[in-house]
PDB file of N, CA and C in Angstrom:
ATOM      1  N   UNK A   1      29.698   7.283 -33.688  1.00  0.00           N
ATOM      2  CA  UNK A   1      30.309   7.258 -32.377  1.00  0.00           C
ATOM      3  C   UNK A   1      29.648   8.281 -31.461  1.00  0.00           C
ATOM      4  N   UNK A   2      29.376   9.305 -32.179  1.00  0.00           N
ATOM      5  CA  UNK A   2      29.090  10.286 -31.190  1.00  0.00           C
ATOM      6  C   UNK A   2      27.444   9.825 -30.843  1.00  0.00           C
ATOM      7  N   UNK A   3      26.867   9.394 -31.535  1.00  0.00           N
ATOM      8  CA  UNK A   3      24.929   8.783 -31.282  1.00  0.00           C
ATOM      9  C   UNK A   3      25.099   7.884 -29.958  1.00  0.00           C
ATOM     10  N   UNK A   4      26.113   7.125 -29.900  1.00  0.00           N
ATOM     11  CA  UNK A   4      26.119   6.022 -29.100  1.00  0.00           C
ATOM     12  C   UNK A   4      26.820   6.595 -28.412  1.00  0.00           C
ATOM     13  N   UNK A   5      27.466   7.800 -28.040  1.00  0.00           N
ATOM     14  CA  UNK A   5      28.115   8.365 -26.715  1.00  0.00           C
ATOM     15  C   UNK A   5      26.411   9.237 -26.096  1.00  0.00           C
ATOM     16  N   UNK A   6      26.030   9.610 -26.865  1.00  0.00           N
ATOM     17  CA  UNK A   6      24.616  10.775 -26.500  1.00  0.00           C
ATOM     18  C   UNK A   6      23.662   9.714 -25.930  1.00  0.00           C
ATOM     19  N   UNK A   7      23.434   8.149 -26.428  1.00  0.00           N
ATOM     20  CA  UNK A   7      22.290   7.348 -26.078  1.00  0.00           C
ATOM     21  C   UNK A   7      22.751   6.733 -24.646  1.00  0.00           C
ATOM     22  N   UNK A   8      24.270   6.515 -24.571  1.00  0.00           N
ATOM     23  CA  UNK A   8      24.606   6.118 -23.259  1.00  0.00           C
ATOM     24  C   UNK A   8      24.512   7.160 -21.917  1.00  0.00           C
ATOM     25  N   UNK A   9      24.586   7.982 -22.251  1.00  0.00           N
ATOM     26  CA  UNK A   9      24.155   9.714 -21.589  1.00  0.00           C
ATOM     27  C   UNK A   9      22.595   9.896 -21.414  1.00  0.00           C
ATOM     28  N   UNK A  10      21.993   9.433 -21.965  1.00  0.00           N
ATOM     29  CA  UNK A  10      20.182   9.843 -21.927  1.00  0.00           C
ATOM     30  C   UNK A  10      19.602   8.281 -21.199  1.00  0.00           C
ATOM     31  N   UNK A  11      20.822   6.968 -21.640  1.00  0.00           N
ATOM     32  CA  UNK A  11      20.272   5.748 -21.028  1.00  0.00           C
ATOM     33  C   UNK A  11      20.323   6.052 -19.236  1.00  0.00           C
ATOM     34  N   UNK A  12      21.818   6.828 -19.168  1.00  0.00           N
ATOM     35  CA  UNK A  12      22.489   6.625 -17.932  1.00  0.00           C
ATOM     36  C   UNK A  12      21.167   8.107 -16.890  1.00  0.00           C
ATOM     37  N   UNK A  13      20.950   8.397 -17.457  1.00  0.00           N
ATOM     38  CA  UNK A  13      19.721   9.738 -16.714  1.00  0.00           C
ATOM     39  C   UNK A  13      18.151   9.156 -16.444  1.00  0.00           C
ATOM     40  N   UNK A  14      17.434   7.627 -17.101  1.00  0.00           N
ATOM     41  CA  UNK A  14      16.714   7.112 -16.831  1.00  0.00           C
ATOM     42  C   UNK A  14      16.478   6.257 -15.641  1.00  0.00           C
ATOM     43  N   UNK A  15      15.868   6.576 -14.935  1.00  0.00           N
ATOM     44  CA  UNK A  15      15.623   5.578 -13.441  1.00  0.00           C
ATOM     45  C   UNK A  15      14.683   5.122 -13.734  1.00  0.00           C
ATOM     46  N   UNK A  16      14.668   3.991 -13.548  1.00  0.00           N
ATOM     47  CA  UNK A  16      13.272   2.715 -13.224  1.00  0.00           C
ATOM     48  C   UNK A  16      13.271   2.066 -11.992  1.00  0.00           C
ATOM     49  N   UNK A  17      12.566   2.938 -10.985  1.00  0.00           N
ATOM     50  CA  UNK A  17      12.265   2.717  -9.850  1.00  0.00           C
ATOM     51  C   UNK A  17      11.703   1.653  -9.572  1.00  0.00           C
ATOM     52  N   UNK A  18      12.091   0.896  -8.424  1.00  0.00           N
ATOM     53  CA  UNK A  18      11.807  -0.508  -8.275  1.00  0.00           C
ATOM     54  C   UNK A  18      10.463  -0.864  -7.306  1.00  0.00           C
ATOM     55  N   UNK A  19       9.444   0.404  -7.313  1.00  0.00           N
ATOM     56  CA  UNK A  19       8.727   0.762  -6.364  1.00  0.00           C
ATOM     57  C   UNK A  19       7.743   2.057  -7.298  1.00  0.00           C
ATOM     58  N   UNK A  20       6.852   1.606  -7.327  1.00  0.00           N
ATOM     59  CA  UNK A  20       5.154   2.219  -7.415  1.00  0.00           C
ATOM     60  C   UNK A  20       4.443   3.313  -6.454  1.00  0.00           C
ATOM     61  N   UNK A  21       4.809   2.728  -5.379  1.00  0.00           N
ATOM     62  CA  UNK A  21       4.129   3.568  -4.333  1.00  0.00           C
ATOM     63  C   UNK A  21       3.151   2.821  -3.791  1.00  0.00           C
ATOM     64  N   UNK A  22       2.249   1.884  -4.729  1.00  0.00           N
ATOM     65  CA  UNK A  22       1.103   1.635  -4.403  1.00  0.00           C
ATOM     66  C   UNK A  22       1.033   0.483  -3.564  1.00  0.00           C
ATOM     67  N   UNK A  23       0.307  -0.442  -2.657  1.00  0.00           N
ATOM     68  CA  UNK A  23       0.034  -0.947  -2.004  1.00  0.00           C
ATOM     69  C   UNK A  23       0.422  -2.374  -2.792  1.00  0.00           C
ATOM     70  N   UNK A  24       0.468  -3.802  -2.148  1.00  0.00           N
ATOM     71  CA  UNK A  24       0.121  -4.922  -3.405  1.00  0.00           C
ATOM     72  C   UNK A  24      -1.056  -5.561  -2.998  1.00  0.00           C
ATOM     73  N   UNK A  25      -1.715  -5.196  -1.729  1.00  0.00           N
ATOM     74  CA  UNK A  25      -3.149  -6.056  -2.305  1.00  0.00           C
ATOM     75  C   UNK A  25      -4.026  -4.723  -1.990  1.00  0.00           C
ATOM     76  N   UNK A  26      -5.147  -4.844  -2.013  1.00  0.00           N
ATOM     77  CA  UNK A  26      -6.158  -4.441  -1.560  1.00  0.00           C
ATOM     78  C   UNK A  26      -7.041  -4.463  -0.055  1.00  0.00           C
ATOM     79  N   UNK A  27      -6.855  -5.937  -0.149  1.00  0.00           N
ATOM     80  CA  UNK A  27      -7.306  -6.560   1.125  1.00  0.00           C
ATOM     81  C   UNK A  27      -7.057  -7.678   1.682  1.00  0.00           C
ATOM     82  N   UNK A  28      -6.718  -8.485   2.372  1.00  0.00           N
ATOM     83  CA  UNK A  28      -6.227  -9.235   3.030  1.00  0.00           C
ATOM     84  C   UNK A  28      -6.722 -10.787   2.273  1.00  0.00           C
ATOM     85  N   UNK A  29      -8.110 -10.608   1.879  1.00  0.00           N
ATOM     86  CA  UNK A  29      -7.870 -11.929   1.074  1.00  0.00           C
ATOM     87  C   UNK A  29      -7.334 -11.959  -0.338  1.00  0.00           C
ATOM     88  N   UNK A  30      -7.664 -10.373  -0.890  1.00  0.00           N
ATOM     89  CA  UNK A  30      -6.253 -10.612  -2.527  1.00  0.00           C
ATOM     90  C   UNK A  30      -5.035 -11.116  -1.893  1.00  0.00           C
ATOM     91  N   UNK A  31      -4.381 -10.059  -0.634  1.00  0.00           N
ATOM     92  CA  UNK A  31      -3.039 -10.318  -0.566  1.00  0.00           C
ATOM     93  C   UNK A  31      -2.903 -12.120  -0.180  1.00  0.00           C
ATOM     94  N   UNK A  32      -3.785 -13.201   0.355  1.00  0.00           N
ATOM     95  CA  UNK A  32      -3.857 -14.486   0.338  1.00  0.00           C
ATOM     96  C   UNK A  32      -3.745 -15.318  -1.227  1.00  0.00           C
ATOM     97  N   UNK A  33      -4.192 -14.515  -1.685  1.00  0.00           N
ATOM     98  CA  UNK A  33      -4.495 -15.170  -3.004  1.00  0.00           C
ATOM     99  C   UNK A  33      -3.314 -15.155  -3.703  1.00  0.00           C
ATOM    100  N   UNK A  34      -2.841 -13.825  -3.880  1.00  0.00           N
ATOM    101  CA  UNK A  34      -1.288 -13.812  -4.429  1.00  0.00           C
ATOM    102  C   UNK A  34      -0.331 -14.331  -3.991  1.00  0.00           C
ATOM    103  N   UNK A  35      -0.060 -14.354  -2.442  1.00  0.00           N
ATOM    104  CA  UNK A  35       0.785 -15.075  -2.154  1.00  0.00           C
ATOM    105  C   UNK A  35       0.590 -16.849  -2.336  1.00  0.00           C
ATOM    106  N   UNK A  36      -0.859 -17.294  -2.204  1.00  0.00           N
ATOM    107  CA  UNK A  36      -1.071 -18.784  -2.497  1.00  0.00           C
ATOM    108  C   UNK A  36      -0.578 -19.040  -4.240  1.00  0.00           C
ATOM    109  N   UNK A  37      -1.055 -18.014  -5.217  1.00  0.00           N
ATOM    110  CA  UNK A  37      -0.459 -18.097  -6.626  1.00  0.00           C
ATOM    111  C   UNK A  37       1.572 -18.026  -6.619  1.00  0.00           C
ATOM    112  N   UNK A  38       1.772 -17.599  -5.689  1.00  0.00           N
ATOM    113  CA  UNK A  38       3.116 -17.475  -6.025  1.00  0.00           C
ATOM    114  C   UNK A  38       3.718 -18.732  -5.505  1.00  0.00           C
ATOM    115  N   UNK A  39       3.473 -18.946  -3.987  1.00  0.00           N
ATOM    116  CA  UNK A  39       4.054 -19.754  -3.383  1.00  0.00           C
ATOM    117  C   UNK A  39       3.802 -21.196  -4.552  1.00  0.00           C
ATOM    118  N   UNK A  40       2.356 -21.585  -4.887  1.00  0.00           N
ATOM    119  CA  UNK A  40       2.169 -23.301  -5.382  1.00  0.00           C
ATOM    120  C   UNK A  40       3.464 -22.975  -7.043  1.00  0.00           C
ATOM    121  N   UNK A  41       3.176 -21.258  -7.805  1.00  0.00           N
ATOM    122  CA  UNK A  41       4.168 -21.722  -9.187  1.00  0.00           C
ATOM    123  C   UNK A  41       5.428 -21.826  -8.653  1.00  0.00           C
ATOM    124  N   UNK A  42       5.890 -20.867  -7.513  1.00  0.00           N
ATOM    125  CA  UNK A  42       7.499 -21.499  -7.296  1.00  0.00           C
ATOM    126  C   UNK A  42       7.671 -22.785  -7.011  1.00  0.00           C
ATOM    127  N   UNK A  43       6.722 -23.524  -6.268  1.00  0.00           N
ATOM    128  CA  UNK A  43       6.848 -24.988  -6.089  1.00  0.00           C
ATOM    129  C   UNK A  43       6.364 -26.265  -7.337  1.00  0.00           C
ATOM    130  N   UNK A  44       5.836 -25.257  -8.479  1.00  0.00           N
ATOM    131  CA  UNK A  44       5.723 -26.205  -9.494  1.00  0.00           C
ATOM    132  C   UNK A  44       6.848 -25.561 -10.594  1.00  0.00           C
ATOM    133  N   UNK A  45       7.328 -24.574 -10.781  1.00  0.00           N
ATOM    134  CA  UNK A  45       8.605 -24.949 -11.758  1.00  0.00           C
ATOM    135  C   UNK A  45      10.251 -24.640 -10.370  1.00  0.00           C
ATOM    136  N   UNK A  46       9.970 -25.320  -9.367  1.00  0.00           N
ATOM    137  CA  UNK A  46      10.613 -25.513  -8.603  1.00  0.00           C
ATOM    138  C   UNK A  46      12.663 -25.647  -8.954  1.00  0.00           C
ATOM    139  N   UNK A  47      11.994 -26.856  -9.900  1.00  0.00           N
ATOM    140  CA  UNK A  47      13.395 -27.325 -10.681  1.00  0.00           C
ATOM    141  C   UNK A  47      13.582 -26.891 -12.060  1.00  0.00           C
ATOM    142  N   UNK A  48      12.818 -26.181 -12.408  1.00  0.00           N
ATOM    143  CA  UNK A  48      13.471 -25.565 -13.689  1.00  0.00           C
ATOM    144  C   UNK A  48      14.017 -24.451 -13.052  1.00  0.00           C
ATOM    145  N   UNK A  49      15.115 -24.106 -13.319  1.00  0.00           N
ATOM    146  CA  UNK A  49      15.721 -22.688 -13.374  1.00  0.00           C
ATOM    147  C   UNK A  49      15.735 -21.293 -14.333  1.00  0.00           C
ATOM    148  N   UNK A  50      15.038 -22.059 -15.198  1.00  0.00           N
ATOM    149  CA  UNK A  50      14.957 -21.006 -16.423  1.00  0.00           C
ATOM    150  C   UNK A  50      13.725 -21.048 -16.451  1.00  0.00           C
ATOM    151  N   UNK A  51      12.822 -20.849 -15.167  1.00  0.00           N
ATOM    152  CA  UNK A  51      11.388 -20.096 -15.321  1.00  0.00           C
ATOM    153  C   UNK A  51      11.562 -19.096 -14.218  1.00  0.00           C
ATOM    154  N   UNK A  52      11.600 -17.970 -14.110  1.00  0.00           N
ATOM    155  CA  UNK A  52      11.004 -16.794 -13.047  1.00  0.00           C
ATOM    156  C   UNK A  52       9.832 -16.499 -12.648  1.00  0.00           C
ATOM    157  N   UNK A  53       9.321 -16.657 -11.249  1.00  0.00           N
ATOM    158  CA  UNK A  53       7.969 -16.200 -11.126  1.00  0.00           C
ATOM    159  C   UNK A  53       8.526 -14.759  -9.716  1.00  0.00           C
ATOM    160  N   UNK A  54       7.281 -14.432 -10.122  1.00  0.00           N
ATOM    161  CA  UNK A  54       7.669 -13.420  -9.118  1.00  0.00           C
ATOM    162  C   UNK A  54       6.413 -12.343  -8.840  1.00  0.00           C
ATOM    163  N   UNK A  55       6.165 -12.029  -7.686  1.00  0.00           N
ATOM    164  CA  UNK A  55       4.791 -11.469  -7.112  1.00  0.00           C
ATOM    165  C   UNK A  55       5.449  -9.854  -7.015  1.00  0.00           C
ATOM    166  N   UNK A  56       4.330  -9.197  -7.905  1.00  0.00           N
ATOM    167  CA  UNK A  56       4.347  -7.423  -7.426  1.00  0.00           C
ATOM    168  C   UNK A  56       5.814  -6.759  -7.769  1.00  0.00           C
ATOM    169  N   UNK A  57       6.325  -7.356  -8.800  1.00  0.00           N
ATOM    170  CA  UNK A  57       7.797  -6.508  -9.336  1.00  0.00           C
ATOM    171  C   UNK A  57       6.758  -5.656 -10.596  1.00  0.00           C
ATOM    172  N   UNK A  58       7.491  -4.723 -10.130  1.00  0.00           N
ATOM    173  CA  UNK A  58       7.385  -3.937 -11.251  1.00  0.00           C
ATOM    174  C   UNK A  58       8.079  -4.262 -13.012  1.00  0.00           C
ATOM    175  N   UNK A  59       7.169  -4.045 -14.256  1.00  0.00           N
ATOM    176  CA  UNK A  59       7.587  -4.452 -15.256  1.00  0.00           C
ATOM    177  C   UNK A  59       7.611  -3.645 -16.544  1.00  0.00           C
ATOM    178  N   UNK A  60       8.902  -3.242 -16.456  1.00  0.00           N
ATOM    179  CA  UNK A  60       8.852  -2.144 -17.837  1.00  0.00           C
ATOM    180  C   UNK A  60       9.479  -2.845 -18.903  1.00  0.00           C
ATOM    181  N   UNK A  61       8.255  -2.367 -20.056  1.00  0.00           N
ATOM    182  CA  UNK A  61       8.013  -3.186 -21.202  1.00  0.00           C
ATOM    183  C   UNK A  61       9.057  -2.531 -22.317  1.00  0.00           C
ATOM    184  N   UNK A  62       9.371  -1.408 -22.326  1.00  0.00           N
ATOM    185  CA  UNK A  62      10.130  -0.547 -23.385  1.00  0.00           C
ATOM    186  C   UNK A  62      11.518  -0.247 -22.293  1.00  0.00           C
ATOM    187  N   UNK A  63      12.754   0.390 -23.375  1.00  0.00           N
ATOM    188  CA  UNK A  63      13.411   0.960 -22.645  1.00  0.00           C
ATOM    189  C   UNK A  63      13.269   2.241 -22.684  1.00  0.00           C
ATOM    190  N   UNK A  64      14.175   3.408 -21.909  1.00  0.00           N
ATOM    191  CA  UNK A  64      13.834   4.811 -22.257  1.00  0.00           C
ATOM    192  C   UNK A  64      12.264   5.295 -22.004  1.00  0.00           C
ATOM    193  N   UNK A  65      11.611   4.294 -21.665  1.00  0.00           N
ATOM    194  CA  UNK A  65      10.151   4.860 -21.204  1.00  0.00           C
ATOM    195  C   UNK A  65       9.912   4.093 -19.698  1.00  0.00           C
ATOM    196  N   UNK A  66      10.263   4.658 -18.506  1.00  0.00           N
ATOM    197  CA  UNK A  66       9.734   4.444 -17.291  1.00  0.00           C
ATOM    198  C   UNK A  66       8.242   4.369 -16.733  1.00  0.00           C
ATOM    199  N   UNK A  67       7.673   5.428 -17.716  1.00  0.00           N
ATOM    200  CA  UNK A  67       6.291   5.742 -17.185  1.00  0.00           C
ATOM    201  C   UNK A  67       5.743   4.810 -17.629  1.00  0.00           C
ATOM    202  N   UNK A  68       6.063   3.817 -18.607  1.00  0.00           N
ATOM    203  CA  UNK A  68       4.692   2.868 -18.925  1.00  0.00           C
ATOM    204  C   UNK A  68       5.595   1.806 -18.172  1.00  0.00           C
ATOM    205  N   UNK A  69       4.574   1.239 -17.439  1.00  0.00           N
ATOM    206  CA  UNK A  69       5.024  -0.169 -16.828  1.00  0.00           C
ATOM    207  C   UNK A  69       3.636  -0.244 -16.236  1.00  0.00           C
ATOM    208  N   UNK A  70       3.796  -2.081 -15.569  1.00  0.00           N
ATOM    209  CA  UNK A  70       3.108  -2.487 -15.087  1.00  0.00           C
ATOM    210  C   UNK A  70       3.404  -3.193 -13.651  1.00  0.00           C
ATOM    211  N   UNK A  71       2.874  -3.491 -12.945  1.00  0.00           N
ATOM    212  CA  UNK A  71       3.038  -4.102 -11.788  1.00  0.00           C
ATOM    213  C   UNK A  71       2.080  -5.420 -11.197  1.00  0.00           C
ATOM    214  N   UNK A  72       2.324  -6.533 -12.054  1.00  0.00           N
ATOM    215  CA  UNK A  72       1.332  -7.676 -11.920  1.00  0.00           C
ATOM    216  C   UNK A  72       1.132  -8.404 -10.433  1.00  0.00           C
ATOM    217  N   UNK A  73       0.300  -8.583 -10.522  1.00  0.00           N
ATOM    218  CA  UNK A  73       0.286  -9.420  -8.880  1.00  0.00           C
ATOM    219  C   UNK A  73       0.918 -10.958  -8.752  1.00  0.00           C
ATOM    220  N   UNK A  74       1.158 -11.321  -9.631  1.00  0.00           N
ATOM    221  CA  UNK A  74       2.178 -12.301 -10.148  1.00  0.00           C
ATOM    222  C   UNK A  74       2.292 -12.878 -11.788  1.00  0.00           C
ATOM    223  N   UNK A  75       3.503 -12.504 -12.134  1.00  0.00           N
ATOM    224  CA  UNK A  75       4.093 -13.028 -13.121  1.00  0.00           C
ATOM    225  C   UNK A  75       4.739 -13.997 -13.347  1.00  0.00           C
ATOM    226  N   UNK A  76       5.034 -14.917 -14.847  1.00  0.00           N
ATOM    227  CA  UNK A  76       5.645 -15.558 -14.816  1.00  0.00           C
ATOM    228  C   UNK A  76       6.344 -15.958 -16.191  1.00  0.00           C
ATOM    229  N   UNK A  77       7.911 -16.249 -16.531  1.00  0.00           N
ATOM    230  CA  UNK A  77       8.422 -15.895 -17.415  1.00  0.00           C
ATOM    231  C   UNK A  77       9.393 -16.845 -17.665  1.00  0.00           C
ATOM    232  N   UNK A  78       9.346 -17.695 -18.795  1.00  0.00           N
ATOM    233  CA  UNK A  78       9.717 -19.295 -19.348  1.00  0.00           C
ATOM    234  C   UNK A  78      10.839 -18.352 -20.084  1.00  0.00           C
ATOM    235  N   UNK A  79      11.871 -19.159 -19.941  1.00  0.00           N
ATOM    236  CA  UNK A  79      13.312 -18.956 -20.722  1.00  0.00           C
ATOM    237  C   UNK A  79      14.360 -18.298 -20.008  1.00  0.00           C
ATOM    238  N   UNK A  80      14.095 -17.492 -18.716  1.00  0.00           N
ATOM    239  CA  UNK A  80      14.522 -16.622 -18.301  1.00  0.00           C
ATOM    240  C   UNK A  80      15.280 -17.103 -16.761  1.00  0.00           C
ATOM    241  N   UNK A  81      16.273 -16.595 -16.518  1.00  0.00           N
ATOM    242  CA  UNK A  81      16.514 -17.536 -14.882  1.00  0.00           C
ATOM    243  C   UNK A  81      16.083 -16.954 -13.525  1.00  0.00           C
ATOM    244  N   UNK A  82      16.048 -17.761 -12.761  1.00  0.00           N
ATOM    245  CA  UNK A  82      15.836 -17.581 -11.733  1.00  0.00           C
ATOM    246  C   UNK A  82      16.873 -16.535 -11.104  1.00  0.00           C
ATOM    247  N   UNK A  83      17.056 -15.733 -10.390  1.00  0.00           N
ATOM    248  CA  UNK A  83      17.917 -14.286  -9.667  1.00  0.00           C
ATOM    249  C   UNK A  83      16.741 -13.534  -9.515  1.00  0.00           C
ATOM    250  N   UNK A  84      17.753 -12.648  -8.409  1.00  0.00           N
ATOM    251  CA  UNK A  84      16.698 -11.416  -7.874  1.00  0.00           C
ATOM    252  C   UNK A  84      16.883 -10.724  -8.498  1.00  0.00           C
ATOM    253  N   UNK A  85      16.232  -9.481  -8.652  1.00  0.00           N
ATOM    254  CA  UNK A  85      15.438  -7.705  -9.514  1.00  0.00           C
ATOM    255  C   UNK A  85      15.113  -7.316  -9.228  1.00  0.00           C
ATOM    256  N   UNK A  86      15.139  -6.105  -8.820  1.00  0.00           N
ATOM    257  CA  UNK A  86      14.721  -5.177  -8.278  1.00  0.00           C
ATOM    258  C   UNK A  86      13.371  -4.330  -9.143  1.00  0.00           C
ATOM    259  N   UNK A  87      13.251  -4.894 -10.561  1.00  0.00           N
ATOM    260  CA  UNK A  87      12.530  -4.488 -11.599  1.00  0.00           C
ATOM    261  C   UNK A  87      12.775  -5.696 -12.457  1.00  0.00           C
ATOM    262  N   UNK A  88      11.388  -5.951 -13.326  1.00  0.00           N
ATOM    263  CA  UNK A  88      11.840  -6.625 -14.803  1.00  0.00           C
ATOM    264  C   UNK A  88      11.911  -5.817 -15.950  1.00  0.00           C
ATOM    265  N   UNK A  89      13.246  -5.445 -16.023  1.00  0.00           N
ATOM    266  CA  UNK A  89      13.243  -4.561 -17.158  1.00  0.00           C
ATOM    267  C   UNK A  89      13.458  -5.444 -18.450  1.00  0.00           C
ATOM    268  N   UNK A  90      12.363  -5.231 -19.514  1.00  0.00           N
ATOM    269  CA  UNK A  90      12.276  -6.537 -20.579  1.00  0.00           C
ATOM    270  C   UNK A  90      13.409  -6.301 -21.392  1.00  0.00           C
ATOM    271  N   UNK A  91      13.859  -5.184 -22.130  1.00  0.00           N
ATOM    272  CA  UNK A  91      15.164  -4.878 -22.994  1.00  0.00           C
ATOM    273  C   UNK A  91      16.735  -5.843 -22.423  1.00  0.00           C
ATOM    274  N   UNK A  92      16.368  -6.010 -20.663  1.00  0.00           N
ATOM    275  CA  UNK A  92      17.908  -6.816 -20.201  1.00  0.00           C
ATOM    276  C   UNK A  92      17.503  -8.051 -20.145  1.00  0.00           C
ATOM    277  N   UNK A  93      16.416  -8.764 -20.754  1.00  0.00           N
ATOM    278  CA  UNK A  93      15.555  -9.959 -20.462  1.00  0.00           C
ATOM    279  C   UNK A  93      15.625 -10.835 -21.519  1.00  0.00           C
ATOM    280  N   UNK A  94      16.469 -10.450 -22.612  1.00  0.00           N
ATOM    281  CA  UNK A  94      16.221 -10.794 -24.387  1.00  0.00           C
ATOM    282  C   UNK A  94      15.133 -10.477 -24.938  1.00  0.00           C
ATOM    283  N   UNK A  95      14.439  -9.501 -24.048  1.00  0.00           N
ATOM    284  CA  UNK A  95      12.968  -8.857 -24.958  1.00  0.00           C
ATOM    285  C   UNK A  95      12.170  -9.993 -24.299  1.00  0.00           C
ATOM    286  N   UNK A  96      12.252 -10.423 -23.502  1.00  0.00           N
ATOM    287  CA  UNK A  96      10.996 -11.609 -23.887  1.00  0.00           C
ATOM    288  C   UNK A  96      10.661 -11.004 -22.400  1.00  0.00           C
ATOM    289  N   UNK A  97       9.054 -10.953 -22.985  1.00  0.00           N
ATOM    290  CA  UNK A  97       7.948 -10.135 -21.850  1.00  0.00           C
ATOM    291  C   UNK A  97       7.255 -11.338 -21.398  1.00  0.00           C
ATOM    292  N   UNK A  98       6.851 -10.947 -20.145  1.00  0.00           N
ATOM    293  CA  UNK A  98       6.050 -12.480 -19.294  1.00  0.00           C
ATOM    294  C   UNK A  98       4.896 -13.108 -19.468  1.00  0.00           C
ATOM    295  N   UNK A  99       4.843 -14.370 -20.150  1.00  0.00           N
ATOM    296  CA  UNK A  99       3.895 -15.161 -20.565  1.00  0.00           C
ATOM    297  C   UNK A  99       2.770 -15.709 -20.109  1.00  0.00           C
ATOM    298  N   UNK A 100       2.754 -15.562 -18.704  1.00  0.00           N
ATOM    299  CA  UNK A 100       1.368 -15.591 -17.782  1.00  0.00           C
ATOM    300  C   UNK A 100       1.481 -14.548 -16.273  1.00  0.00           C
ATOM    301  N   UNK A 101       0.204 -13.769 -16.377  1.00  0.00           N
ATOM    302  CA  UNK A 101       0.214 -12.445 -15.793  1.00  0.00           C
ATOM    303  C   UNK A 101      -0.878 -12.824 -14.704  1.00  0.00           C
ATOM    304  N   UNK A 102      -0.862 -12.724 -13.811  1.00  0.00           N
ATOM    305  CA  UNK A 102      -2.050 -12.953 -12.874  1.00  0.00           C
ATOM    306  C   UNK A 102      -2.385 -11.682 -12.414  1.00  0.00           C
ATOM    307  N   UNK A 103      -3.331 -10.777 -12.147  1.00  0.00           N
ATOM    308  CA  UNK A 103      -4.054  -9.146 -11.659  1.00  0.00           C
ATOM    309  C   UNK A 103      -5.428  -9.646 -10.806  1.00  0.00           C
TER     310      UNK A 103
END
């Protein structure tokens, strides 16, 4: 009892900022490109609901570790539903990390 009062205490002190700092393109034709990759997969798993795509979210792979993440220029993630995030945090996801990564 007391492990799982201390882990909810060290969970509840972790922030996973929904924001990098960093820019999402480079230059005006990446930022074309990503948005053309995002816009055609939302319009091809349009009607599935249990695929997520999503451009420039940040993606932490572990819990309890903020510093490792990634920030893909679009992702995309079969099993999972469609809603907004402010982050993909994979531990609230059923573990399942995103199956096609576009950079």
């Amino acid at each position: 009892m007391m492990v799982t009062e201390l882990k909810n205490e060290i969970e509840s002190e972790i922030i996973y900022p929904d924001s990098d700092g960093k820019p999402m393109a480079d230059n005006t034709l990446q930022f074309r490109w990503i948005t053309m990759i995002k816009a055609n997969l939302d319009w091809l798993f349009s009607q599935d609901d249990n695929v997520f795509v999503a451009g420039d979210l940040l993606w932490y792979p572990l819990e309890g570790d903020n510093k490792k993440r990634l920030a893909p220029d679009v992702m995309v993630v079969f099993c999972r539903p469609k809603e907004e995030r402010g982050s993909y945090q994979q531990w609230k996801e059923d573990n399942i990390a995103p199956q096609v990564v576009f950079e």
